[in-house]
PDB file of N, CA and C in Angstrom:
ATOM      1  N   UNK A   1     109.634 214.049  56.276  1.00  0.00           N
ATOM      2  CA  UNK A   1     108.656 213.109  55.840  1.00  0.00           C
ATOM      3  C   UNK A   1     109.187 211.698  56.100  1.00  0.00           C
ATOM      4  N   UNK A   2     108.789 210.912  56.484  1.00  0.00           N
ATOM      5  CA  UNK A   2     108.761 209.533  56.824  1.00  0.00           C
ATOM      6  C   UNK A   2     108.449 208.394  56.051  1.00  0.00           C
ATOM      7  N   UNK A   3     109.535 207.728  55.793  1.00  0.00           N
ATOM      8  CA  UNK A   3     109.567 206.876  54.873  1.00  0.00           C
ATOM      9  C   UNK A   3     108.049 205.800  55.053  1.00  0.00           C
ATOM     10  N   UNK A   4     107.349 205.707  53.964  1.00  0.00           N
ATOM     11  CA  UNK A   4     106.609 204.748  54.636  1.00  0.00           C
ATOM     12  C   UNK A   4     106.463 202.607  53.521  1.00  0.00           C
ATOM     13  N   UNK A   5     106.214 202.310  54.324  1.00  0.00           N
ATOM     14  CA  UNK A   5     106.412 201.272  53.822  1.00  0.00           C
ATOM     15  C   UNK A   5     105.193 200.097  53.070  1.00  0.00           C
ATOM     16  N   UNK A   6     105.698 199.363  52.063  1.00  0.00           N
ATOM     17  CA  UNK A   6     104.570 199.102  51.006  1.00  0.00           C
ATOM     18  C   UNK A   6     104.577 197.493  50.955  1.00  0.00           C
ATOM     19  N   UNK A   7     103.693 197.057  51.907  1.00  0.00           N
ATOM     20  CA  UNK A   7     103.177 195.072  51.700  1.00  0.00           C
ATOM     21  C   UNK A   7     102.218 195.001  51.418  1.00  0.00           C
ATOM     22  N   UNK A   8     102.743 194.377  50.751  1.00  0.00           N
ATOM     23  CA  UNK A   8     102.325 193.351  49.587  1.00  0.00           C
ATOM     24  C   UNK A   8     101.342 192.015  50.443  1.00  0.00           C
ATOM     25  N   UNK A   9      99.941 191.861  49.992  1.00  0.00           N
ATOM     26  CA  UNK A   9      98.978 190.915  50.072  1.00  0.00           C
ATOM     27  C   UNK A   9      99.930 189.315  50.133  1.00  0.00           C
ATOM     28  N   UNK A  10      99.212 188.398  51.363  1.00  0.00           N
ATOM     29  CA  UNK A  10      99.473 187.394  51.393  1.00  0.00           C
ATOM     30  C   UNK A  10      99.388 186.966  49.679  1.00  0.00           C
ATOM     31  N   UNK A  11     100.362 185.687  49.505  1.00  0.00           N
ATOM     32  CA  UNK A  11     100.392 185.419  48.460  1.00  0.00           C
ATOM     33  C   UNK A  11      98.960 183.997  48.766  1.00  0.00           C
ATOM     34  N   UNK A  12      98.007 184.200  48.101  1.00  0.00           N
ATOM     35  CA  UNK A  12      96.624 183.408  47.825  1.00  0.00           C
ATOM     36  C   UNK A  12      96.867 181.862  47.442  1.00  0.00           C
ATOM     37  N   UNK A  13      96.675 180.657  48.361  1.00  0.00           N
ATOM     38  CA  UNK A  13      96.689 179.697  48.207  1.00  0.00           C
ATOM     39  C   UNK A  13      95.736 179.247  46.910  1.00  0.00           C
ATOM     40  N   UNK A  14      96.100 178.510  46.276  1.00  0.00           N
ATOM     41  CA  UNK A  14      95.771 177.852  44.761  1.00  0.00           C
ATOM     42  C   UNK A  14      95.076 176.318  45.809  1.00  0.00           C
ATOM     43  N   UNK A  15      93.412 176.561  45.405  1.00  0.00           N
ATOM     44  CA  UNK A  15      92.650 175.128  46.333  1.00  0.00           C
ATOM     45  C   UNK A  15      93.192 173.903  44.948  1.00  0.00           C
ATOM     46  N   UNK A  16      93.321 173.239  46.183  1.00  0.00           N
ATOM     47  CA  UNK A  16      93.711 171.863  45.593  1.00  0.00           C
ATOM     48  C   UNK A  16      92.524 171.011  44.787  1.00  0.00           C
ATOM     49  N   UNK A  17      92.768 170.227  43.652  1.00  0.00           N
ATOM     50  CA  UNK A  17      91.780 170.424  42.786  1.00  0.00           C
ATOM     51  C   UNK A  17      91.119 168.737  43.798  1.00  0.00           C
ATOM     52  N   UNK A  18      90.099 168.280  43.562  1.00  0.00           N
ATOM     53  CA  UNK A  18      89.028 167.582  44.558  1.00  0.00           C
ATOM     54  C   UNK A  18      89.422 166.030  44.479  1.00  0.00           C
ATOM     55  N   UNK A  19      90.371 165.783  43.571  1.00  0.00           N
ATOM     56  CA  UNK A  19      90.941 164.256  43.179  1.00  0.00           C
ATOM     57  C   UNK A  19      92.273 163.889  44.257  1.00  0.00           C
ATOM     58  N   UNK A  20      92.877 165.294  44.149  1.00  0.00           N
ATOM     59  CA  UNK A  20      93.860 164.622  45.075  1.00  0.00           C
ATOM     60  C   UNK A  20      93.462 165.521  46.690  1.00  0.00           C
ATOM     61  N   UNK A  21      92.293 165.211  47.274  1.00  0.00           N
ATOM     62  CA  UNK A  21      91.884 165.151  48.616  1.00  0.00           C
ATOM     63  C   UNK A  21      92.225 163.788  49.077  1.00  0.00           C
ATOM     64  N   UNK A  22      92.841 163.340  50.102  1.00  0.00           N
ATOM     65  CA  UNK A  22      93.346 162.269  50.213  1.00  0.00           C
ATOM     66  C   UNK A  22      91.382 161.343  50.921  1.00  0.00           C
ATOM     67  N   UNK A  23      90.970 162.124  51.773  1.00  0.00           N
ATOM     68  CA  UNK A  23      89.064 161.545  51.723  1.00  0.00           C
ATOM     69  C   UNK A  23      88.761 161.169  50.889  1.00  0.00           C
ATOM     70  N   UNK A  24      88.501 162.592  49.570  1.00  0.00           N
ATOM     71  CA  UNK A  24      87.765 162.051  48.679  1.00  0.00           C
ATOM     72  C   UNK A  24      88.657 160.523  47.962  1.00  0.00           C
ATOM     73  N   UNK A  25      89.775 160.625  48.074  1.00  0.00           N
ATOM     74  CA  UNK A  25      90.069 159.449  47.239  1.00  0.00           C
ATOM     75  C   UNK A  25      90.307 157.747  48.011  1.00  0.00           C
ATOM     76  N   UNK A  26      90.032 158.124  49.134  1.00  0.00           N
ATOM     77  CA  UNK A  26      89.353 156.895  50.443  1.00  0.00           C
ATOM     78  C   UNK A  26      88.195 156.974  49.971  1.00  0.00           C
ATOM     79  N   UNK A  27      86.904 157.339  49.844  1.00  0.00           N
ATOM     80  CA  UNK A  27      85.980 157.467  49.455  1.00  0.00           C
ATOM     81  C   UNK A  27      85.876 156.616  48.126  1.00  0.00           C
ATOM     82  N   UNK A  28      86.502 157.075  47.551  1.00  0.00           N
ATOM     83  CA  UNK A  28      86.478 156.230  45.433  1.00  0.00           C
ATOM     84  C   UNK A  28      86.517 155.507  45.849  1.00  0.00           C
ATOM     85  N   UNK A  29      87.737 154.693  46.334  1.00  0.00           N
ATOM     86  CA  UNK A  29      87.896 153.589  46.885  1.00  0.00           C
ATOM     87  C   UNK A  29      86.710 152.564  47.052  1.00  0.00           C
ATOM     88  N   UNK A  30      86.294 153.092  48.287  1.00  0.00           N
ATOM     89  CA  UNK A  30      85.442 152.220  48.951  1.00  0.00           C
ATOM     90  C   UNK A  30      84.479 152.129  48.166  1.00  0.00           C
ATOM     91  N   UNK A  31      84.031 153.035  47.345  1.00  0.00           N
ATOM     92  CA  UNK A  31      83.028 152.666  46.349  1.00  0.00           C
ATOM     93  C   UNK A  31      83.353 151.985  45.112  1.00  0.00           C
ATOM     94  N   UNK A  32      84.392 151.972  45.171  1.00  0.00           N
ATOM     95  CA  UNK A  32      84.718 150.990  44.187  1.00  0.00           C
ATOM     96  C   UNK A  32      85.249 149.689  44.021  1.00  0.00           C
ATOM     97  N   UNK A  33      85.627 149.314  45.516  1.00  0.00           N
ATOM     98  CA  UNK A  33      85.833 148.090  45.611  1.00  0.00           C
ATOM     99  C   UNK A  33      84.697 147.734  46.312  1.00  0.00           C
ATOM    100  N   UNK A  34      83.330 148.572  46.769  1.00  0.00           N
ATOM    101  CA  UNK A  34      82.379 147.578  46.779  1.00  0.00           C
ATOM    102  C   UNK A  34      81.138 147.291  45.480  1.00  0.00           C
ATOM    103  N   UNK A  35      81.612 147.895  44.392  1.00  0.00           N
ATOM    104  CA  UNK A  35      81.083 147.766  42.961  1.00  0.00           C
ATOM    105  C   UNK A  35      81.967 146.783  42.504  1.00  0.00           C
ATOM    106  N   UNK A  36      83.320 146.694  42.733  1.00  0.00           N
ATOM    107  CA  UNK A  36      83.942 145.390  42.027  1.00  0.00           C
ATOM    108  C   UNK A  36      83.557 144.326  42.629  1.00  0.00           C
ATOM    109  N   UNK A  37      83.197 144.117  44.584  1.00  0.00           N
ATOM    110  CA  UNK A  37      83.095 143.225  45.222  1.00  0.00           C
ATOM    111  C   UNK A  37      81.566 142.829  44.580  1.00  0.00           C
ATOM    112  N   UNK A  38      80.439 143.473  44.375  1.00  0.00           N
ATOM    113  CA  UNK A  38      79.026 142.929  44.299  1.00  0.00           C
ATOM    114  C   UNK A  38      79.216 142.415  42.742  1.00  0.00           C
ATOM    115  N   UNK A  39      79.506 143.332  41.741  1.00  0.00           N
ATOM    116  CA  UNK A  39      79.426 142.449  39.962  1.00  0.00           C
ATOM    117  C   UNK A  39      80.421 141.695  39.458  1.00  0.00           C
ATOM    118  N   UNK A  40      81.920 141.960  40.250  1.00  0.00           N
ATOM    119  CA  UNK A  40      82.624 140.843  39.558  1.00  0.00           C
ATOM    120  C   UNK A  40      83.353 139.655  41.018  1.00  0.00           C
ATOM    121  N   UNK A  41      82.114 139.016  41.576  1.00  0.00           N
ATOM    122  CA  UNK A  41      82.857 138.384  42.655  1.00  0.00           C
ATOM    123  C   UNK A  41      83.700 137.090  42.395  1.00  0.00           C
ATOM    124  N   UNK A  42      84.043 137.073  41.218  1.00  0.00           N
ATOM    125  CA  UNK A  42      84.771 135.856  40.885  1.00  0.00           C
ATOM    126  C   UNK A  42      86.659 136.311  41.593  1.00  0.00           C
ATOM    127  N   UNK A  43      86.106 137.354  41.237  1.00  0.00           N
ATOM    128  CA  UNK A  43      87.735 138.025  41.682  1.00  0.00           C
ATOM    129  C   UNK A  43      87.890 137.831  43.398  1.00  0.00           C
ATOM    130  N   UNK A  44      87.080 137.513  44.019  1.00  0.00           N
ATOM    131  CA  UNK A  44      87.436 137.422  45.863  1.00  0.00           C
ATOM    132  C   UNK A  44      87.709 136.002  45.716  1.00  0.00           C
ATOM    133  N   UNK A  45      87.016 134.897  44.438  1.00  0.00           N
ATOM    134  CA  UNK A  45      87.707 133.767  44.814  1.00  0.00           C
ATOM    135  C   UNK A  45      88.950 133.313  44.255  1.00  0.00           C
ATOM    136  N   UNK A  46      89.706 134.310  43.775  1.00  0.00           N
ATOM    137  CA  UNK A  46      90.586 133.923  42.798  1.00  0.00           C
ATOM    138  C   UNK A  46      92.114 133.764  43.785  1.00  0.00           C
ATOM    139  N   UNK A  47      93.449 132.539  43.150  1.00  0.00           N
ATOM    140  CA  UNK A  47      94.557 132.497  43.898  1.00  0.00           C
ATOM    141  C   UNK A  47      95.347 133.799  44.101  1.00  0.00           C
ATOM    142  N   UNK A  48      95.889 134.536  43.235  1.00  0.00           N
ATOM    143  CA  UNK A  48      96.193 135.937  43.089  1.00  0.00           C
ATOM    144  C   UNK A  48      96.132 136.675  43.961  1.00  0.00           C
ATOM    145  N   UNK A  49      94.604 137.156  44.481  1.00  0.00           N
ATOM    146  CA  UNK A  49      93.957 137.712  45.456  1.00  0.00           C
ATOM    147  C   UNK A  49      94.295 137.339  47.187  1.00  0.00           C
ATOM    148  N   UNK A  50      94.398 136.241  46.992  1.00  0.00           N
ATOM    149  CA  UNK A  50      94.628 135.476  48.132  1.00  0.00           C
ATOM    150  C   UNK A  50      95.835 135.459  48.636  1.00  0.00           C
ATOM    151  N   UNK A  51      96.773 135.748  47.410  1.00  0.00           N
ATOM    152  CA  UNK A  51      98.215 135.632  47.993  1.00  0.00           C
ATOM    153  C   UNK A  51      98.376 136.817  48.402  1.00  0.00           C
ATOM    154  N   UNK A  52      97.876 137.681  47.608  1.00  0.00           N
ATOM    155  CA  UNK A  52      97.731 139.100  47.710  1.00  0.00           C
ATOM    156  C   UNK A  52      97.591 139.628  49.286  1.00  0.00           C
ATOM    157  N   UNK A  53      96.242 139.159  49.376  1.00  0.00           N
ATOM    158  CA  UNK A  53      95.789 139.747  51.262  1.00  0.00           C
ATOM    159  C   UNK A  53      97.118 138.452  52.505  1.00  0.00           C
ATOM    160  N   UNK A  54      97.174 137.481  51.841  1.00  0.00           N
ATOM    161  CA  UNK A  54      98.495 137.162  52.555  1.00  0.00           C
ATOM    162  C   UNK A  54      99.641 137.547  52.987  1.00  0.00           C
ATOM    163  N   UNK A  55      99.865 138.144  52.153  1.00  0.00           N
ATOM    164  CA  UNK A  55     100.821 138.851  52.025  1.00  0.00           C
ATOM    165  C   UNK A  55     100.950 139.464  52.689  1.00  0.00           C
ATOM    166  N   UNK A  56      99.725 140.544  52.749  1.00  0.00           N
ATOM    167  CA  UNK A  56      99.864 141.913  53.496  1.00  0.00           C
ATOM    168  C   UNK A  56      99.811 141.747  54.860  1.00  0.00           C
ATOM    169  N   UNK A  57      99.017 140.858  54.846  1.00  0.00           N
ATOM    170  CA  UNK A  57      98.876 140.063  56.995  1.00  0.00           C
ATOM    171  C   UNK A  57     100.375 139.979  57.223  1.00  0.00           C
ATOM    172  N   UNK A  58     100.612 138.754  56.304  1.00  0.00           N
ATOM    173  CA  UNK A  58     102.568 138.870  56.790  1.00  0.00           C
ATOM    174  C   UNK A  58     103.409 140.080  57.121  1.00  0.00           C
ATOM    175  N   UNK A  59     102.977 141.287  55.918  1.00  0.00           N
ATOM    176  CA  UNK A  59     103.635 142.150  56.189  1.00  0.00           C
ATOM    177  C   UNK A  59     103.643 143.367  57.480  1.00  0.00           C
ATOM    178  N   UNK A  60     102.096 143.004  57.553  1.00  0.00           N
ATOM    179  CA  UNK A  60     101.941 144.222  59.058  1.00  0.00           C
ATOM    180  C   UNK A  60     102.490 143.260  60.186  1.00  0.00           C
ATOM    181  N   UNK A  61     102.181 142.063  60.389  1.00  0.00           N
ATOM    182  CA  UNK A  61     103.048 141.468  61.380  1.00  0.00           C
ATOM    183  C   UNK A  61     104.041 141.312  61.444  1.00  0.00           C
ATOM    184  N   UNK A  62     104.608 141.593  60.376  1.00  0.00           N
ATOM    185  CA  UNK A  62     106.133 141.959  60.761  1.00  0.00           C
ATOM    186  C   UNK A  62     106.895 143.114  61.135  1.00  0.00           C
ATOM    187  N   UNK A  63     106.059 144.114  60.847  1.00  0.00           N
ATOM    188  CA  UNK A  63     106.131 145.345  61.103  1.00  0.00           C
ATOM    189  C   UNK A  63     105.597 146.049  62.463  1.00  0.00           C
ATOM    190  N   UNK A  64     104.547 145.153  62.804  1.00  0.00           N
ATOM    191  CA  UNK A  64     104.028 145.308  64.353  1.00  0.00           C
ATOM    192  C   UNK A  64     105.426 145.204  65.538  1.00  0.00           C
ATOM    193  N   UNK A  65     106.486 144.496  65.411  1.00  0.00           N
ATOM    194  CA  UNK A  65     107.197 144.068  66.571  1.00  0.00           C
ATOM    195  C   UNK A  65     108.425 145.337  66.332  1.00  0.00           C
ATOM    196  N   UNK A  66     108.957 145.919  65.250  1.00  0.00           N
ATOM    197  CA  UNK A  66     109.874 147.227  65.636  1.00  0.00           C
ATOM    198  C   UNK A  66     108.935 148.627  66.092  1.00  0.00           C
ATOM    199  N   UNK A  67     107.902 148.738  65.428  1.00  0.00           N
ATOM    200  CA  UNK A  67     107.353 149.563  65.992  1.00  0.00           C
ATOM    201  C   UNK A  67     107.057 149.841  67.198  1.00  0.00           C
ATOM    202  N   UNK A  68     106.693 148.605  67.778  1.00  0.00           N
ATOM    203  CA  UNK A  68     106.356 148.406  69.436  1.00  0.00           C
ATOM    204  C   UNK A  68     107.968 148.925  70.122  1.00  0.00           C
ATOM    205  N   UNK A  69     109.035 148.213  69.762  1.00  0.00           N
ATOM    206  CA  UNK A  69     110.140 148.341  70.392  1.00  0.00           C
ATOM    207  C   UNK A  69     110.738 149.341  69.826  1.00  0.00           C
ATOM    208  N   UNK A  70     110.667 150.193  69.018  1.00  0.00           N
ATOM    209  CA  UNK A  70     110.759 151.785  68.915  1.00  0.00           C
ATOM    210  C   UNK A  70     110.324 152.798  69.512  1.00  0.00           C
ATOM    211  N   UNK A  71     108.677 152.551  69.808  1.00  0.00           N
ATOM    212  CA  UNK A  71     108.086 153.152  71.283  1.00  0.00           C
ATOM    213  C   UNK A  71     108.464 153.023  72.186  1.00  0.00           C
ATOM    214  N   UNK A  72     108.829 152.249  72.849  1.00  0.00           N
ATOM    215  CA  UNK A  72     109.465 151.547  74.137  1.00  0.00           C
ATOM    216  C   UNK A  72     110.305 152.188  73.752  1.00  0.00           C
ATOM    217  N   UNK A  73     111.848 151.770  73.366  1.00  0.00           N
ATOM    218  CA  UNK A  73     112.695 152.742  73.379  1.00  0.00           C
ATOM    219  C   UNK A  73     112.729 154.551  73.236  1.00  0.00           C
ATOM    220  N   UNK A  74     112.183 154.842  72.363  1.00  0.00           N
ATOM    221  CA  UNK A  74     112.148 156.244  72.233  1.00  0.00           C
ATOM    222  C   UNK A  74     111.409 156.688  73.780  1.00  0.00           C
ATOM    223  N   UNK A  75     110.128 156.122  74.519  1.00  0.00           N
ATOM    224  CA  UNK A  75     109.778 156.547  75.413  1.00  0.00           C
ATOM    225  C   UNK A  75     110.972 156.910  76.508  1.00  0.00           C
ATOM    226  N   UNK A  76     111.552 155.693  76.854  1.00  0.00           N
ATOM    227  CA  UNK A  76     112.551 155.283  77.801  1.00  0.00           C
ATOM    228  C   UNK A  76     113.703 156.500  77.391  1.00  0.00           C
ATOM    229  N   UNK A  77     114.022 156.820  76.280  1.00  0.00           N
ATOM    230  CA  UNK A  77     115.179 157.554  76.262  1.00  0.00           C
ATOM    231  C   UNK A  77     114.797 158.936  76.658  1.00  0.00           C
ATOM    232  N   UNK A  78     113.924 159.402  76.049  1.00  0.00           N
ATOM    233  CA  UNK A  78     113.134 160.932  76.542  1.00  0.00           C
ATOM    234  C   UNK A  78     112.627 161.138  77.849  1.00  0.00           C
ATOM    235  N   UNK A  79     112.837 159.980  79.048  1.00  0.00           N
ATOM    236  CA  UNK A  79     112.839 160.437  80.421  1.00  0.00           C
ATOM    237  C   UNK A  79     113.946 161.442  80.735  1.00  0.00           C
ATOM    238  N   UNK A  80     113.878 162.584  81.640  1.00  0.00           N
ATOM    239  CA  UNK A  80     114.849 163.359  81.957  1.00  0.00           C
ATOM    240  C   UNK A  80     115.492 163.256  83.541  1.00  0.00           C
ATOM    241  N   UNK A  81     113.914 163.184  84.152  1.00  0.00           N
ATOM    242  CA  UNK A  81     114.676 162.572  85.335  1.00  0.00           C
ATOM    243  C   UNK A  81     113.557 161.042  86.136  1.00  0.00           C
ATOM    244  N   UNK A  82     114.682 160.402  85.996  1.00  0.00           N
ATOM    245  CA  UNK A  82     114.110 159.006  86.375  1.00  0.00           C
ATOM    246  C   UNK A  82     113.401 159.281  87.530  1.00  0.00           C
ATOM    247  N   UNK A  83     113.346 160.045  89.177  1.00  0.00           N
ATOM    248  CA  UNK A  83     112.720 159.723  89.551  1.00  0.00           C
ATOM    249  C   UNK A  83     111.304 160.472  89.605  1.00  0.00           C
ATOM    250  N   UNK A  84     111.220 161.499  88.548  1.00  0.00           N
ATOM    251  CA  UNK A  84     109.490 161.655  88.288  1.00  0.00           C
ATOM    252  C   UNK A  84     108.702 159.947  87.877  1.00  0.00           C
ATOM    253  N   UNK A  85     109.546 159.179  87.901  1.00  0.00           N
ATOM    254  CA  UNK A  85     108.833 157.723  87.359  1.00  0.00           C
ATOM    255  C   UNK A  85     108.531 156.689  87.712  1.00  0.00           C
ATOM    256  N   UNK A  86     109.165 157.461  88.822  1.00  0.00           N
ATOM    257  CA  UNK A  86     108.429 156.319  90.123  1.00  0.00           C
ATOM    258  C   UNK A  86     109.441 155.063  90.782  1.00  0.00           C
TER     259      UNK A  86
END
């Protein structure tokens, strides 16, 4: 008689509950900063705010120039043979 052998059912993924969908919570978002933008617009003219989105301009532009030269490099190093490159 021949041993026979006993598996066991995939173990059943547990759905992720609907808050932390990273959409749905882009979604809140946008609906909610355009409910803060239409009833409380005192807040788009405020200094706070301003330094705030300043900020962040500063910060992606500063972040724009390694990224670029990380591509560039990483491209350049992962050639294998230079003259597929013309």
């Amino acid at each position: 008689m021949a041993p026979t052998t006993v598996t066991s059912p995939a173990p059943v993924r547990a759905a992720k509950p609907w808050y932390k969908v990273l959409y749905i919570q882009v979604l809140i978002a946008i609906v909610l900063g355009a409910l803060v933008g239409t009833y409380f617009q005192h807040f788009a003219t405020s200094d706070w705010i301003k330094a705030l989105g300043d900020g962040f301009i500063k910060l992606i532009k500063m972040v724009i120039a390694p990224i670029i030269f990380c591509t560039v490099v990483s491209g350049i190093s992962h050639i294998q043979d230079a003259k597929k490159v013309g």
